[in-house]
C-alpha atoms as a PDB file:
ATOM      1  CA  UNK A   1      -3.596 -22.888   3.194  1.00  0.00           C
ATOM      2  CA  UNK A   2      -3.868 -25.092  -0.101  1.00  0.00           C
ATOM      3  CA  UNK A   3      -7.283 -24.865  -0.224  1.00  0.00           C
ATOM      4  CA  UNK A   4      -7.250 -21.009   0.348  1.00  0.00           C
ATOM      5  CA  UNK A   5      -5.033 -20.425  -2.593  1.00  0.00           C
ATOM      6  CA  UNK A   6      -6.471 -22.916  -4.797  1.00  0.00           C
ATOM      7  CA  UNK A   7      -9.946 -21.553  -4.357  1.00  0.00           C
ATOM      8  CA  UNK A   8      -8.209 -17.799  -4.999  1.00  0.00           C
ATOM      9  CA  UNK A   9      -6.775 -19.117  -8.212  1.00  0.00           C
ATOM     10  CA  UNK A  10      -9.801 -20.867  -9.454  1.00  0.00           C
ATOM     11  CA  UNK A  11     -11.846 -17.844  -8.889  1.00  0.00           C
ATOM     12  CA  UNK A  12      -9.445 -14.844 -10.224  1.00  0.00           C
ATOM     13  CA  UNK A  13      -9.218 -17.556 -13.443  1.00  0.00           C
ATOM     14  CA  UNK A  14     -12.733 -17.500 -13.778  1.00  0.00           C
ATOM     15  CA  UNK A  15     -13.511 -13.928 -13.303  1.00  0.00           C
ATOM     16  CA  UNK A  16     -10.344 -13.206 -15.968  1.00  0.00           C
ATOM     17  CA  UNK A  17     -12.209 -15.439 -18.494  1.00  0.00           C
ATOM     18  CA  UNK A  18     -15.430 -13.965 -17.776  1.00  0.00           C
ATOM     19  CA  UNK A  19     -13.827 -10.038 -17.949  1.00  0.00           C
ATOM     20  CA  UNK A  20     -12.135 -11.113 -20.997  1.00  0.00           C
ATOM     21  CA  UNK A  21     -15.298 -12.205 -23.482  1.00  0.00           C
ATOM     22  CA  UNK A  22     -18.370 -10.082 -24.336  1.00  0.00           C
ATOM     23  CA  UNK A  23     -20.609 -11.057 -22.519  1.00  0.00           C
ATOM     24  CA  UNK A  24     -24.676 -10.709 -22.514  1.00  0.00           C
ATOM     25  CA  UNK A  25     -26.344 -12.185 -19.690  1.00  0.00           C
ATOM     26  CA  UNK A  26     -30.572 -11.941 -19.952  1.00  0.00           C
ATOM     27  CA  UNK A  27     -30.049  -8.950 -22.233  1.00  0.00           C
ATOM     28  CA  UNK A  28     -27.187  -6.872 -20.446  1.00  0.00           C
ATOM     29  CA  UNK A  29     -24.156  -6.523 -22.404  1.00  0.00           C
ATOM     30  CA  UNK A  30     -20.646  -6.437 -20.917  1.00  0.00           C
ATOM     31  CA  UNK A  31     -19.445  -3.352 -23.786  1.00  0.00           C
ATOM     32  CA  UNK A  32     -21.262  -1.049 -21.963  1.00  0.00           C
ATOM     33  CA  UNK A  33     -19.621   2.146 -23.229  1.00  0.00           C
ATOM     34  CA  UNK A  34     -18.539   4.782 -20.868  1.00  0.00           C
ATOM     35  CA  UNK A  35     -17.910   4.308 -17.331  1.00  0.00           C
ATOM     36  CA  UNK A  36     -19.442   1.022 -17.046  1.00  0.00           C
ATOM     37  CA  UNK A  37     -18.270   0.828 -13.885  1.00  0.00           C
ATOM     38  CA  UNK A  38     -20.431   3.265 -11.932  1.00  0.00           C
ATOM     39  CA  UNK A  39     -24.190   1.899 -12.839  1.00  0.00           C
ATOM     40  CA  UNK A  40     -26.226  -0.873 -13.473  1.00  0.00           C
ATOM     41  CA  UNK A  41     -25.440  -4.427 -11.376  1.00  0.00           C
ATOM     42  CA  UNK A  42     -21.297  -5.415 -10.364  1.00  0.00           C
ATOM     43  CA  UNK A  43     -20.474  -9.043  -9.420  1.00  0.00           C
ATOM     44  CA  UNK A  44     -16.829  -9.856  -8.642  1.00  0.00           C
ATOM     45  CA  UNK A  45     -14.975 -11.105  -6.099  1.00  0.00           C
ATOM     46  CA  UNK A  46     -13.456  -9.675  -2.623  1.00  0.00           C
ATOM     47  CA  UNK A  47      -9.767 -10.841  -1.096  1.00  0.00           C
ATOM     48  CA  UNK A  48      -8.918  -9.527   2.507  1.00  0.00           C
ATOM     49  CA  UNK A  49     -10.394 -10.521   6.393  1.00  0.00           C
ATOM     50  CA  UNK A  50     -12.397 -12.755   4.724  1.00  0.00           C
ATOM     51  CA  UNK A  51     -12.828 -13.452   0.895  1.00  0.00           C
ATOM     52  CA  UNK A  52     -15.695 -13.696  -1.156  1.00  0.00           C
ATOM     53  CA  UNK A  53     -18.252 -12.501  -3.770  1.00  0.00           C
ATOM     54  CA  UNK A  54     -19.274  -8.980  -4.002  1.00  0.00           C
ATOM     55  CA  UNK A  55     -22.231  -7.959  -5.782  1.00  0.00           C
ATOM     56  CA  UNK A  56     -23.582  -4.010  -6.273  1.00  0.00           C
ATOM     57  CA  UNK A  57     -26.256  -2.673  -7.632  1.00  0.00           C
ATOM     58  CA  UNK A  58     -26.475   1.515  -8.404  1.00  0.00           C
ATOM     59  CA  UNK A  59     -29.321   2.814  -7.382  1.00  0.00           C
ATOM     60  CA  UNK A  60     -29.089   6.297  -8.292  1.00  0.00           C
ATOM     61  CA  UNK A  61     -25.572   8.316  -9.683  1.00  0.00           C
ATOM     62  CA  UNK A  62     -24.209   8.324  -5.746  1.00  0.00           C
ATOM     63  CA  UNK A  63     -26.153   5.281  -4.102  1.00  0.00           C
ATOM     64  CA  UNK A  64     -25.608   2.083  -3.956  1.00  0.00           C
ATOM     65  CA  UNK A  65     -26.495  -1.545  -2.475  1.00  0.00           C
ATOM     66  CA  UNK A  66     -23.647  -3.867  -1.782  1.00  0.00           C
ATOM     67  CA  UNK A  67     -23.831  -7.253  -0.659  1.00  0.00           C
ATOM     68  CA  UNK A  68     -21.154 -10.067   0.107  1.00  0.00           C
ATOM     69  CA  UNK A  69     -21.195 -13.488   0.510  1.00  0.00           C
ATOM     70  CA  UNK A  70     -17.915 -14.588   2.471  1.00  0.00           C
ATOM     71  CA  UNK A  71     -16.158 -17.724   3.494  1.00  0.00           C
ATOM     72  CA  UNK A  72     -12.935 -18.192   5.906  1.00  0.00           C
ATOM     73  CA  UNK A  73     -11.330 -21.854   5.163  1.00  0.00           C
ATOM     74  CA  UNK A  74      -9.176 -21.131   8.150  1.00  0.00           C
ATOM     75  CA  UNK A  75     -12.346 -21.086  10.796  1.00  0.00           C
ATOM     76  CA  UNK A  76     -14.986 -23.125   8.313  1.00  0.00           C
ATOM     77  CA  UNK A  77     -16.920 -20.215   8.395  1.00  0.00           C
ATOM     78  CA  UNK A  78     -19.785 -18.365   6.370  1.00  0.00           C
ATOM     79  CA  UNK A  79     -20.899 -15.047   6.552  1.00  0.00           C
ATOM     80  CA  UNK A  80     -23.571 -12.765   4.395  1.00  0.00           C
ATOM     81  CA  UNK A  81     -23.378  -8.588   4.396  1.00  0.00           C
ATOM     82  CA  UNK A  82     -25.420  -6.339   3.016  1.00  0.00           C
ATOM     83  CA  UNK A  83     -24.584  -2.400   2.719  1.00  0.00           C
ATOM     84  CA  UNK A  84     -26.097   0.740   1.671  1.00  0.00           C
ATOM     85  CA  UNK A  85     -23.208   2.924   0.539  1.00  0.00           C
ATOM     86  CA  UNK A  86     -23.048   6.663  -0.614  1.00  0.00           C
ATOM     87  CA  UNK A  87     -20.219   7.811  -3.027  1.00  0.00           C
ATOM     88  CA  UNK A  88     -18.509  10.852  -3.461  1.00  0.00           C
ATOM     89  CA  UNK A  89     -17.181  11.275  -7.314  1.00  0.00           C
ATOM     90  CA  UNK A  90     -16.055  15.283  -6.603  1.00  0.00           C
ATOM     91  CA  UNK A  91     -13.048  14.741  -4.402  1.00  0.00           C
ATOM     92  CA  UNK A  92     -10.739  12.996  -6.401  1.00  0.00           C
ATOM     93  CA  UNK A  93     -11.108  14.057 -10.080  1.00  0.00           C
ATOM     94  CA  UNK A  94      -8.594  12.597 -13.027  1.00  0.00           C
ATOM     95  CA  UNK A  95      -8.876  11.970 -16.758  1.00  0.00           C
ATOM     96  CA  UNK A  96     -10.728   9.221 -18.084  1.00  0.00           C
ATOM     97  CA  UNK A  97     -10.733   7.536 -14.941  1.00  0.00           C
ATOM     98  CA  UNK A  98     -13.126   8.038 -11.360  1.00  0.00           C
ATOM     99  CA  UNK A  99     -11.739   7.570  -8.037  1.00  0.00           C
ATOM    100  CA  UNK A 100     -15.234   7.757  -5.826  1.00  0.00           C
ATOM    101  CA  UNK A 101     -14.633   8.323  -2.243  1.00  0.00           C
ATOM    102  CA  UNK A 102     -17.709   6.091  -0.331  1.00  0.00           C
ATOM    103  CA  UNK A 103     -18.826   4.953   2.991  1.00  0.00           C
ATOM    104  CA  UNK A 104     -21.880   3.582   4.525  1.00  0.00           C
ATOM    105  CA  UNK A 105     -23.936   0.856   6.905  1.00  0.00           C
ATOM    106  CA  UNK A 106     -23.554  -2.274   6.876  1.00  0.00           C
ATOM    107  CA  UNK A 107     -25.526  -5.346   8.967  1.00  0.00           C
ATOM    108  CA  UNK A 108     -23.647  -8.547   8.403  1.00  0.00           C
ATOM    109  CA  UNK A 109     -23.790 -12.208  10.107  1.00  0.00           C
ATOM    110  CA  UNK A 110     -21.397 -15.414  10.029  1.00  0.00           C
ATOM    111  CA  UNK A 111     -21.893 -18.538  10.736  1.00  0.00           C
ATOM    112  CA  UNK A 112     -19.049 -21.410  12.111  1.00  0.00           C
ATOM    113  CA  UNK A 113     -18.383 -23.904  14.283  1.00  0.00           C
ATOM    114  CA  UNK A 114     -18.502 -21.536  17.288  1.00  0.00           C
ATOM    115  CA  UNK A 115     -22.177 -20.482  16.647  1.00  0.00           C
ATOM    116  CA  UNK A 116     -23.489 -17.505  15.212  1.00  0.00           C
ATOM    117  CA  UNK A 117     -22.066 -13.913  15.390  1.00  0.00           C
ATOM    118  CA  UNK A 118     -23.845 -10.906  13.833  1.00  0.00           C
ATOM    119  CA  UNK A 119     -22.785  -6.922  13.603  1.00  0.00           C
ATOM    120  CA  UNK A 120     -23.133  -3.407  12.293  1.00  0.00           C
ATOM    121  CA  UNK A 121     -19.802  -2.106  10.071  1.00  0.00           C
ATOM    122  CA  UNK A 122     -19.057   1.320   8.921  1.00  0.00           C
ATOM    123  CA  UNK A 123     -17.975   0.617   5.153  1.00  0.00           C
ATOM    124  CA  UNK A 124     -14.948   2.997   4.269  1.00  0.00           C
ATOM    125  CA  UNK A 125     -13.412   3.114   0.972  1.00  0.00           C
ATOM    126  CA  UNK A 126     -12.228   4.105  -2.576  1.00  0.00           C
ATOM    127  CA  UNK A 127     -13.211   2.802  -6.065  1.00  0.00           C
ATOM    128  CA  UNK A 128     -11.409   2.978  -9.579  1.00  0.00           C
ATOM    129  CA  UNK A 129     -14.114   2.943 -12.883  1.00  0.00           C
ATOM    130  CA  UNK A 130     -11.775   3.542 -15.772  1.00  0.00           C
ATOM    131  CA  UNK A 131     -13.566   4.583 -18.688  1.00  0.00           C
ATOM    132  CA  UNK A 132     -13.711   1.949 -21.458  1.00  0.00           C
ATOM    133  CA  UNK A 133     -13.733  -1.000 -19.223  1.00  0.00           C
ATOM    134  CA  UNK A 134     -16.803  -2.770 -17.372  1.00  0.00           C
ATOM    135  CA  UNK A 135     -14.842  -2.960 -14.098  1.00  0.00           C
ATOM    136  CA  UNK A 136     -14.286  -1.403 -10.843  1.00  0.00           C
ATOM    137  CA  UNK A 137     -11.375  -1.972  -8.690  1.00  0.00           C
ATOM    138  CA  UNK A 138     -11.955  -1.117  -4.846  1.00  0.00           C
ATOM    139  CA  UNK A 139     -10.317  -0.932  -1.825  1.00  0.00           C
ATOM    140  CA  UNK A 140     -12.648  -0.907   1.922  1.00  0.00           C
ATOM    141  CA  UNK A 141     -12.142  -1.183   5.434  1.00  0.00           C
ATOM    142  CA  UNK A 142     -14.934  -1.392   7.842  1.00  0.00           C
ATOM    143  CA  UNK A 143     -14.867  -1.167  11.502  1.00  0.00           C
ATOM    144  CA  UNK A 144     -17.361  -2.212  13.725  1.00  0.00           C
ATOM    145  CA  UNK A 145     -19.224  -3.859  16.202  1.00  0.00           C
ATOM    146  CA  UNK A 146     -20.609  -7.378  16.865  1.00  0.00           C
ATOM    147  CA  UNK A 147     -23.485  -7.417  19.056  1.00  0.00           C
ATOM    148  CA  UNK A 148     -24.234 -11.141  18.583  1.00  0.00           C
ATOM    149  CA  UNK A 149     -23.288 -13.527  20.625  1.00  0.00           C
ATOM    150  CA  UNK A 150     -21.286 -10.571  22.634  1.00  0.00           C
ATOM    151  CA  UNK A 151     -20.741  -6.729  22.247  1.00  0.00           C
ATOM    152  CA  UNK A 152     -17.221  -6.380  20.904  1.00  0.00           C
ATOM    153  CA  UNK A 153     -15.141  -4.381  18.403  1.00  0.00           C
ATOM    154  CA  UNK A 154     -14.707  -5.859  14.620  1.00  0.00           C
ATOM    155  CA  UNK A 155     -13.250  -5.337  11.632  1.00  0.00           C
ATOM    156  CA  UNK A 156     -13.055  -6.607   8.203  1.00  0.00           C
ATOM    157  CA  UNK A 157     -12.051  -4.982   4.267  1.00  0.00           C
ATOM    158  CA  UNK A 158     -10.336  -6.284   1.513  1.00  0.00           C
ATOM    159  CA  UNK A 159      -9.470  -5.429  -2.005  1.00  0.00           C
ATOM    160  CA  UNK A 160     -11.619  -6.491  -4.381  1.00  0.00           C
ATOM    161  CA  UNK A 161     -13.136  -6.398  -8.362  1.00  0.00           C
ATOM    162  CA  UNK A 162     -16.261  -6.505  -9.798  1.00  0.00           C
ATOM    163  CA  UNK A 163     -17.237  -6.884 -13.502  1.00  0.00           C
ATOM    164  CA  UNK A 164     -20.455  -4.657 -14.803  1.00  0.00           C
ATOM    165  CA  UNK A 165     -23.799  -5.963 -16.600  1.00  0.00           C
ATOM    166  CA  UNK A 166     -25.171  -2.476 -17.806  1.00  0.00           C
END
């Protein structure tokens, strides 16, 4: 449990530092003006089933690749995720702020001491992209099924936040 929170604390503390400076990483620039939020490439970090990192990259105003690379101190385990995810900005509308709507597919595998597992999830979930900062702030669940090393229903999600490179 130590090792869980210290790892948590360590990582929010960098991400704050990071979010905090303007930054320009191989020519992106954190000020990226409007909406940063909702293009260009996200990394940040996830907190839920599992925590980890979470990196996006907008491939069009709706579309988007996600993937995740995960860790459980409680089982030793490691797992990887990648996600193709489709986002609705129309449903929930409010000033100088976005709250997409998104789902999607998403293949996924883990790795620990009891041997490989691997699955399909449905990713469900909501995003906030305020205006002037290069953030987003979501919240995901995603059922689904393992079909590695057995057939079985699984889960995962967290709440999570991602810094933009536009």
């Amino acid at each position: 449990m130590r090792k869980k929170l210290l790892m948590t604390v360590i990582a929010l503390f960098a991400f704050v530092t990071i979010v905090s400076a303007d930054v320009s990483i191989a020519g992106h620039s954190a000020a990226g003006g409007a909406y940063a939020g909702s293009r260009g490439l996200g990394l940040g970090i996830v907190l839920g089933v599992v925590n980890g990192l979470s990196v996006k990259n907008w491939t069009s105003g709706n579309t988007a690749f996600q993937f995740d690379a995960t860790w459980d101190l409680n089982y030793g385990g490691v797992g990887f995720g990648a996600a193709y995810l489709i986002h609705d900005f129309s449903i929930i509308r409010a000033d100088d702020n976005k709250f997409p709507l998104y789902f999607g597919i998403k293949g996924w595998a883990a790795l620990a001491h009891g041997g490989l597992a691997a699955g399909i999830q449905v990713p469900l979930g909501i995003a906030w992209i305020p205006r002037d900062a290069p953030i987003d702030v979501f919240l995901q669940i995603e059922p689904g099924i393992s079909v590695v090393p057995a057939v079985r229903f699984t889960g995962g999600g967290g709440l999570g936040i991602r810094f933009w490179f536009n």
